[in-house]
Protein backbone atom coordinates (compact mmCIF):
# COMPACT_ATOMS: atom_id res chain seq x y z
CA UNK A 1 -0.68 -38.56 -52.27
CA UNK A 2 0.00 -37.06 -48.82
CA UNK A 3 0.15 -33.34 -47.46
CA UNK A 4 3.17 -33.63 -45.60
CA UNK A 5 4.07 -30.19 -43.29
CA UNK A 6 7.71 -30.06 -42.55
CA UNK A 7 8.38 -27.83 -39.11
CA UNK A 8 11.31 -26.88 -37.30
CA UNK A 9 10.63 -26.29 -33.23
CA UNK A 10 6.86 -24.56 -34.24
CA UNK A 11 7.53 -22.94 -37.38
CA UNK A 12 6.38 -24.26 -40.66
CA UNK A 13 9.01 -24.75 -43.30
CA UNK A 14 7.29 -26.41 -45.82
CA UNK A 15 3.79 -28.53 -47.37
CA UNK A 16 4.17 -30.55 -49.97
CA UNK A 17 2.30 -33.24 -51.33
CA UNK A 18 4.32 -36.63 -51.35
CA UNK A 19 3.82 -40.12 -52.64
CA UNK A 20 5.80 -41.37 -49.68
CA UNK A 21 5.74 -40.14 -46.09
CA UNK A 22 9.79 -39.51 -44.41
CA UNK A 23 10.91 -41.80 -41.67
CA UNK A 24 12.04 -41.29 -38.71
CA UNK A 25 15.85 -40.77 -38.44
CA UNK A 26 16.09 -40.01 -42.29
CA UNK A 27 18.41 -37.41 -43.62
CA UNK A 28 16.23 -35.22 -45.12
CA UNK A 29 17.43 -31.67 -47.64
CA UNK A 30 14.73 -28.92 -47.50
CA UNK A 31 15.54 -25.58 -49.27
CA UNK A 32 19.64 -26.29 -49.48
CA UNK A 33 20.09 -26.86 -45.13
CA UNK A 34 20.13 -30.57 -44.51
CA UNK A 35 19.01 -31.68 -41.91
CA UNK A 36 17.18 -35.08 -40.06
CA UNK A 37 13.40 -36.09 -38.87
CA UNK A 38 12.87 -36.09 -35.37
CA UNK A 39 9.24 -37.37 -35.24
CA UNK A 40 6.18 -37.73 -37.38
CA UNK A 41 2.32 -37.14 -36.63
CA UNK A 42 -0.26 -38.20 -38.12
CA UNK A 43 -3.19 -35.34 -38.08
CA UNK A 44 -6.26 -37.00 -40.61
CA UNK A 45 -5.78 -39.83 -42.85
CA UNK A 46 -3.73 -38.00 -45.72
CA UNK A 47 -2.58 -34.86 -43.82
CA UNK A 48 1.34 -35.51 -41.55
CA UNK A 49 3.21 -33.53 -39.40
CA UNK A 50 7.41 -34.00 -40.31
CA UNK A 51 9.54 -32.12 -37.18
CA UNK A 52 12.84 -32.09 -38.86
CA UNK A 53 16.12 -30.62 -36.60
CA UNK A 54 18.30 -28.55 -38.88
CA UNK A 55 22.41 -28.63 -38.67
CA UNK A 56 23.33 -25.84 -37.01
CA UNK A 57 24.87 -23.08 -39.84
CA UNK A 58 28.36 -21.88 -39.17
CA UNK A 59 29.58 -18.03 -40.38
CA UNK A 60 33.16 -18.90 -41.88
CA UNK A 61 33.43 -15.12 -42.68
CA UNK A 62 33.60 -14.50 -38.83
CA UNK A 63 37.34 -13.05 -37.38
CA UNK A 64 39.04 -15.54 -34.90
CA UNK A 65 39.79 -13.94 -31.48
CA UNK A 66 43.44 -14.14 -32.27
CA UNK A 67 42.53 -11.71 -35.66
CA UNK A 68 40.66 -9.01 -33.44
CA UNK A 69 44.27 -7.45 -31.82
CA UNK A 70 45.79 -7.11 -35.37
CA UNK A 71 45.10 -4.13 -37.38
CA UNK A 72 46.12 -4.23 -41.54
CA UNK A 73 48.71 -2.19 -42.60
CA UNK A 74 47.93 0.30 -45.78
């Protein structure tokens, strides 16, 4: 079992223990984002550093600039 500390940029995500350690490249799913591994350290024997680079989130609910002129009628 490893301790393997997923980070994105320099904040910690999440530790989990894992039989297998992620690859570089690999699409990886951590709390419902998805996301892929950029790089992975090695810190001690059974302890690994996982830098993962999250797809960026888009607002649907955001108005268009075309919607910001019109007003609803009542």
């Amino acid at each position: 079992m490893f301790a393997v500390h997923f980070y994105e940029n320099k904040t910690k995500v999440l530790n989990q223990a894992l039989r297998s350690i992620p690859t570089v490249d690999e699409a990886i799913k951590i709390k419902g984002r998805k996301g892929k591994v950029i790089s992975v350290m090695e810190i001690d024997e059974n302890t690994y550093h996982v830098y993962i680079e999250f797809e960026k989130i888009v607002d649907k609910n955001k108005a268009s600039t075309k919607d910001l002129g019109k007003n609803k009628r009542r």
